[in-house]
C-alpha atoms as a PDB file:
ATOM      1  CA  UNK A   1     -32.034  14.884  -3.636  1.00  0.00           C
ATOM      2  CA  UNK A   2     -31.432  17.885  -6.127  1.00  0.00           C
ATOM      3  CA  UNK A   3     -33.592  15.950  -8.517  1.00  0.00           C
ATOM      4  CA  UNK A   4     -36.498  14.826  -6.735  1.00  0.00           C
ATOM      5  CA  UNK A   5     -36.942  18.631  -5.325  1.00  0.00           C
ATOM      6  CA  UNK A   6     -35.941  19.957  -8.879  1.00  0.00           C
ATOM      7  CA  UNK A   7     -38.716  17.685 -10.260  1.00  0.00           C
ATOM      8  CA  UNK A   8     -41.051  19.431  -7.699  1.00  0.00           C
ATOM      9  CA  UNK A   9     -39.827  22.666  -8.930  1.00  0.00           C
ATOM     10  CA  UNK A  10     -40.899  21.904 -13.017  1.00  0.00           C
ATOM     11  CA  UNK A  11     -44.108  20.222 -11.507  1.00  0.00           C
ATOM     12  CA  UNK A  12     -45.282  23.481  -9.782  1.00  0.00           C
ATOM     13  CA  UNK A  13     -43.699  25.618 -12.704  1.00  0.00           C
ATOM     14  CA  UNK A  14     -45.580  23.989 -15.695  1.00  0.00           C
ATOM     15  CA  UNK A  15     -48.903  24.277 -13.827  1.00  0.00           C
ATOM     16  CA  UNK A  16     -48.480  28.412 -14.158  1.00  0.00           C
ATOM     17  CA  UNK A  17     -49.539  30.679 -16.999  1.00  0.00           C
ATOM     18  CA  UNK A  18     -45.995  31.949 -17.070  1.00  0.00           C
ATOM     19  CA  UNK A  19     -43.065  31.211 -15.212  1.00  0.00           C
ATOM     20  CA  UNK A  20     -41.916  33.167 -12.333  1.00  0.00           C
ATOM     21  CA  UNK A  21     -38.955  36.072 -12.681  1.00  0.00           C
ATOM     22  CA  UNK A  22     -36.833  34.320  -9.823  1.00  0.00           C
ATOM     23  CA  UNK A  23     -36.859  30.687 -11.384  1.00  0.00           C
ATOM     24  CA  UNK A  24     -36.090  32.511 -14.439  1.00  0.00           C
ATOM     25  CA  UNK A  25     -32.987  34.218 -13.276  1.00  0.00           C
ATOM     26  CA  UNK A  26     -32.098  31.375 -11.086  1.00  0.00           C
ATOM     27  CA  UNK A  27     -31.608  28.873 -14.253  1.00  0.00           C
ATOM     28  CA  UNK A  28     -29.796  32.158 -16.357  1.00  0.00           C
ATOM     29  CA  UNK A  29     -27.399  32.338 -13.268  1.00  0.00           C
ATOM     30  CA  UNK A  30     -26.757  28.643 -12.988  1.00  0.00           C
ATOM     31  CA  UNK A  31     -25.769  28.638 -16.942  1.00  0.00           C
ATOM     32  CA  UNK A  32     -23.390  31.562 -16.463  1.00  0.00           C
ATOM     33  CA  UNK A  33     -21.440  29.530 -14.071  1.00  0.00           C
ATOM     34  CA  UNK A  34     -18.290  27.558 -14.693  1.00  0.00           C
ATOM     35  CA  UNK A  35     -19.612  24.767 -16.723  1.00  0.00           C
ATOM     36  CA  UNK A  36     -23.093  25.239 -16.660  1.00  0.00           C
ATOM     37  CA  UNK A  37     -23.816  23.706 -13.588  1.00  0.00           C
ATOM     38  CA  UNK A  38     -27.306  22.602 -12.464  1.00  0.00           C
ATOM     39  CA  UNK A  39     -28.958  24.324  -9.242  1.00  0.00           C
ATOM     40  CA  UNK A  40     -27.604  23.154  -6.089  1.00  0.00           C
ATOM     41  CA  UNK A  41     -30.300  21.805  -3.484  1.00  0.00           C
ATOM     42  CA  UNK A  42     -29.865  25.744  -1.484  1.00  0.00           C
ATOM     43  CA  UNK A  43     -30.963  26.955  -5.039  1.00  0.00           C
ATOM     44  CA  UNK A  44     -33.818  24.796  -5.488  1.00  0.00           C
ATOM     45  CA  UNK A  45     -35.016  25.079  -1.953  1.00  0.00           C
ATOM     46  CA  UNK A  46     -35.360  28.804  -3.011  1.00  0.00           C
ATOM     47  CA  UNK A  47     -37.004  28.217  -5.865  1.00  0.00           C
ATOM     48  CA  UNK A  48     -39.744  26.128  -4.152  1.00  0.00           C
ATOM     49  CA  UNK A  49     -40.183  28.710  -1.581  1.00  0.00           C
ATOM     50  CA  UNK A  50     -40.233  31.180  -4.271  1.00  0.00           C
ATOM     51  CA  UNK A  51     -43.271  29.744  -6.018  1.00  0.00           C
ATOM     52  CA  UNK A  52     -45.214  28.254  -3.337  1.00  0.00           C
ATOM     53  CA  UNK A  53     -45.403  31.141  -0.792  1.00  0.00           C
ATOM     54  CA  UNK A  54     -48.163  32.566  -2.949  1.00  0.00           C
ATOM     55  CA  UNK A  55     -50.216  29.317  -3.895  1.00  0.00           C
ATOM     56  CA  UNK A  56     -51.704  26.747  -2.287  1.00  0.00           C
ATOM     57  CA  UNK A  57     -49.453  23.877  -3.004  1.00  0.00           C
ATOM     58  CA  UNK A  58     -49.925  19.856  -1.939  1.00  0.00           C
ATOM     59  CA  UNK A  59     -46.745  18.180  -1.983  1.00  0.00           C
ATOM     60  CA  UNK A  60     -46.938  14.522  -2.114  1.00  0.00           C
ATOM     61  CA  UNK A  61     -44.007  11.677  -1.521  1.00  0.00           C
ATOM     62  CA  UNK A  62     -44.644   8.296  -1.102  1.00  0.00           C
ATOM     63  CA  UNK A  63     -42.712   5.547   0.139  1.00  0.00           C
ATOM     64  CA  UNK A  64     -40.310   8.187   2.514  1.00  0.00           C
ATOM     65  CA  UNK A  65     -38.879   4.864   4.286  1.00  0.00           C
ATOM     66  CA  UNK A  66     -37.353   3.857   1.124  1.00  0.00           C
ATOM     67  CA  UNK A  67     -35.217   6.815   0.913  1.00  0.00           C
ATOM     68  CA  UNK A  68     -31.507   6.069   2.171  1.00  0.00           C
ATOM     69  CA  UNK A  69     -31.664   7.881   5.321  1.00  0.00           C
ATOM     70  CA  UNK A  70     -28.737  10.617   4.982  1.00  0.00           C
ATOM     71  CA  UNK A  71     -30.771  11.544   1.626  1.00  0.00           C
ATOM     72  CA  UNK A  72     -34.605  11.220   3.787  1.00  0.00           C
ATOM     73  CA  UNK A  73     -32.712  13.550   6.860  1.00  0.00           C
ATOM     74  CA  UNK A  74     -31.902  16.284   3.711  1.00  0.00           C
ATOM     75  CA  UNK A  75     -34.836  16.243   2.187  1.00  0.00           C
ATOM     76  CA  UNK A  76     -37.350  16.580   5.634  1.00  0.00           C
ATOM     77  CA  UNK A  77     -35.062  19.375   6.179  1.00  0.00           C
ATOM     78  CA  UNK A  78     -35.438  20.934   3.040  1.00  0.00           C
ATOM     79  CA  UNK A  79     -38.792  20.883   3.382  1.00  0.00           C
ATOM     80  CA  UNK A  80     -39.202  22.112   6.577  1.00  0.00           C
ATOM     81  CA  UNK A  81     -37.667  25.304   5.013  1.00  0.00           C
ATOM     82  CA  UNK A  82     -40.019  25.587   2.226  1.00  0.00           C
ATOM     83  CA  UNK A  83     -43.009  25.575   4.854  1.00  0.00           C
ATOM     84  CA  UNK A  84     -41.279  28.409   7.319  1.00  0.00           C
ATOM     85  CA  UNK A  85     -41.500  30.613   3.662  1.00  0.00           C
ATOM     86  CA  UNK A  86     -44.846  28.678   2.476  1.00  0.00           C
ATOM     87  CA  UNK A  87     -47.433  28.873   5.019  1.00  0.00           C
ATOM     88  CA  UNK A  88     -50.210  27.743   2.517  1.00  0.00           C
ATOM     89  CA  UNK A  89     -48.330  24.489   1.068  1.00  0.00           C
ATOM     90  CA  UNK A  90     -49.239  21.220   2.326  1.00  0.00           C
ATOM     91  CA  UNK A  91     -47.152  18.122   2.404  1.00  0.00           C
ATOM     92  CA  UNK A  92     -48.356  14.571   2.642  1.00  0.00           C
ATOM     93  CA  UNK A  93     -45.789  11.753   3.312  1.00  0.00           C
ATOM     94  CA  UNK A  94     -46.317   8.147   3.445  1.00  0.00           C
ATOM     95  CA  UNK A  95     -44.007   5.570   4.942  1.00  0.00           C
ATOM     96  CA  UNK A  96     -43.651   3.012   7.103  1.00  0.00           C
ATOM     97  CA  UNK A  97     -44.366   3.382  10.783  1.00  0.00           C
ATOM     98  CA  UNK A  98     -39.998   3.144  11.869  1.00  0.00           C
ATOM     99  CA  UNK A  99     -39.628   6.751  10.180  1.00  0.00           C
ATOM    100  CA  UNK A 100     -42.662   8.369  12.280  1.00  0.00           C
ATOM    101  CA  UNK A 101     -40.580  10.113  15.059  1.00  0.00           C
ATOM    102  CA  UNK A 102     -38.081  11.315  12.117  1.00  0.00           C
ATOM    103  CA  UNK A 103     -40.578  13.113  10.019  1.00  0.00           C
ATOM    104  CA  UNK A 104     -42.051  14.622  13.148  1.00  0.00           C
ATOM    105  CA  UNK A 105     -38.737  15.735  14.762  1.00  0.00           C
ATOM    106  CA  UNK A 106     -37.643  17.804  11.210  1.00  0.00           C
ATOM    107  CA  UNK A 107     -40.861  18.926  10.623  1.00  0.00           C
ATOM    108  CA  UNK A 108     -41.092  20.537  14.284  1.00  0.00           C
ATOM    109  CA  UNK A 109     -44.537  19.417  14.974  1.00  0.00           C
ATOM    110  CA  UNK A 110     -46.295  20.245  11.742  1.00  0.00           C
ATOM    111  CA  UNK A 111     -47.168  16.710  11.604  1.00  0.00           C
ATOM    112  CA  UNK A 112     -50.906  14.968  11.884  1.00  0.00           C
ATOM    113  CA  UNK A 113     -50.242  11.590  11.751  1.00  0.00           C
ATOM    114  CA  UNK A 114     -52.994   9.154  10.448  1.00  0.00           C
ATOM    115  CA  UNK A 115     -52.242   5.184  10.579  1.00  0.00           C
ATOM    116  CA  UNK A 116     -53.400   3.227   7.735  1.00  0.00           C
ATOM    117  CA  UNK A 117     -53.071  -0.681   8.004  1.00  0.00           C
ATOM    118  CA  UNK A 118     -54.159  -3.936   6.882  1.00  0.00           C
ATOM    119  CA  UNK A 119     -57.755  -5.269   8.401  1.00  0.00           C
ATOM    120  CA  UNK A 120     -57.308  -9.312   9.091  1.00  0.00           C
ATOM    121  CA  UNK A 121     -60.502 -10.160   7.119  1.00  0.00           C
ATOM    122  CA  UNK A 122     -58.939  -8.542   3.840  1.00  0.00           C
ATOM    123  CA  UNK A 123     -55.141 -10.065   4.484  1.00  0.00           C
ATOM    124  CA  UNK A 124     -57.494 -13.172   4.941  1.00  0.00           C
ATOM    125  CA  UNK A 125     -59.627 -12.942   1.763  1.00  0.00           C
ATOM    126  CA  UNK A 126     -56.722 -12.100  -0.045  1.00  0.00           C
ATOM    127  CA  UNK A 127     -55.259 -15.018   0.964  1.00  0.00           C
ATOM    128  CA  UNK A 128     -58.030 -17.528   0.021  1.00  0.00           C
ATOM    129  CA  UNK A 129     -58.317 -16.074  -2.700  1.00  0.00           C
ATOM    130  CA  UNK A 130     -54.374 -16.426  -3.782  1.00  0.00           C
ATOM    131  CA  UNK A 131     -54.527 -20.201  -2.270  1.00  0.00           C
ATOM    132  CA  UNK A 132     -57.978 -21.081  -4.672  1.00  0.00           C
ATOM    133  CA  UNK A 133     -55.489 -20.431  -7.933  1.00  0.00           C
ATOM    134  CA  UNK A 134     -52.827 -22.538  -6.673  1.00  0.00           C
ATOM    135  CA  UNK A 135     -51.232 -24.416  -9.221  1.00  0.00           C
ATOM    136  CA  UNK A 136     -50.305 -27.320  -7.434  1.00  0.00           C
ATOM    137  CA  UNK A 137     -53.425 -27.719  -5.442  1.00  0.00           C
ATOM    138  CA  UNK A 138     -52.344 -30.981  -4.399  1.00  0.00           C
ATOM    139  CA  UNK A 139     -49.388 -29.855  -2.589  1.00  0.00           C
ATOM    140  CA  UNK A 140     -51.254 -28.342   0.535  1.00  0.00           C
ATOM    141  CA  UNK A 141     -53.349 -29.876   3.257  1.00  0.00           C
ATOM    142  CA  UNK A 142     -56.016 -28.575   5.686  1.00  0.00           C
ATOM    143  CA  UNK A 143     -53.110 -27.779   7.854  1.00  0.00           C
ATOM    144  CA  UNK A 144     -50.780 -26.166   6.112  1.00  0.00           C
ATOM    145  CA  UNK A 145     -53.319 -23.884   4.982  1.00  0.00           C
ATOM    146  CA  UNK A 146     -54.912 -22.995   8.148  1.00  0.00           C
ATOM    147  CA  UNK A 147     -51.469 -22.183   8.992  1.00  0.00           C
ATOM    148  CA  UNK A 148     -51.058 -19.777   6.640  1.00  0.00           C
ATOM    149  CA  UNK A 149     -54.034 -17.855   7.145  1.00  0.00           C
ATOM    150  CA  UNK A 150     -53.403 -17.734  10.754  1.00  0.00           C
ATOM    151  CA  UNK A 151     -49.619 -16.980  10.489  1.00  0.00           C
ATOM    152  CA  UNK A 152     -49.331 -14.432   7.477  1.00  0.00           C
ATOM    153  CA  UNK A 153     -52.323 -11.714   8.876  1.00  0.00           C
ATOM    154  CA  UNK A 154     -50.771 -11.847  12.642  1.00  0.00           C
ATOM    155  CA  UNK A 155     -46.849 -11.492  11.112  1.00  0.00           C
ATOM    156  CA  UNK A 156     -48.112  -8.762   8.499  1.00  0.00           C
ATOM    157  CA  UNK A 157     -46.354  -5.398   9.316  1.00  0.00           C
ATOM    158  CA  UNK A 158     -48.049  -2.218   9.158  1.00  0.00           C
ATOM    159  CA  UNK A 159     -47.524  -0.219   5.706  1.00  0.00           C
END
């Protein structure tokens, strides 16, 4: 979690002419302490607040329903608090439609959701287009393909 925020952190900070006083301090106290250790996720939460309460700022993650879920919980929270600091960043999330109610119950309602899916004519002209380089043309029939192209685009699950 520290690293995907701290990564978030360097990308805002290496887009700016110089980098902020706080960030500056935060990475002099970190080395100071016992063993050098990195910035906690508290710390880095800070820092993103820090540097995006003045800018516009788009953060973007994709594939959130890939996360593990005690990580996903952490970071939605996380960024929840950067918002309440940073009313001009932005966040877009994509992820499959199970996490929905999630990202909308930690984000408190800052959430427009937009579905995106899968129209049957492409899954189906994808698929004729897969089954013309076949291989092994020889191995399918009429019916096994009009199977598949009525089976795969009605199964296909929303992304």
């Amino acid at each position: 979690m520290t690293s995907m925020l701290g990564s978030l952190v360097k990308q805002v900070v290496g887009g700016m002419e110089r980098i902020p006083e706080e960030i500056s301090r935060a990475f002099r106290e970190q080395r100071l302490a016992i063993g050098g250790r990195e910035p906690r996720l508290p710390d880095i939460v800070k820092m993103l607040q820090a540097v995006t309460a003045s800018l516009r700022t788009f953060i973007c993650i994709d594939a959130l329903d890939e996360c593990v879920a005690v990580h996903r919980v952490k970071l939605l929270s996380s960024l929840k608090q950067i918002l309440e600091k940073s009313p001009r960043t932005r966040i877009f999330i994509t992820g499959r439609p199970h996490i929905r109610a999630e990202i909308e119950k930690r984000l408190s309602g800052r959430v427009i959701n937009v579905s995106v899916g899968p129209r049957k004519a492409d899954i189906i002209g994808y698929l004729l287009a897969r089954l013309d380089q076949d291989e092994t043309p020889d191995a399918m029939d009429r019916s096994l393909m009009a199977d598949i192209l009525e089976t795969i685009p009605e199964n296909i699950s929303e992304m």
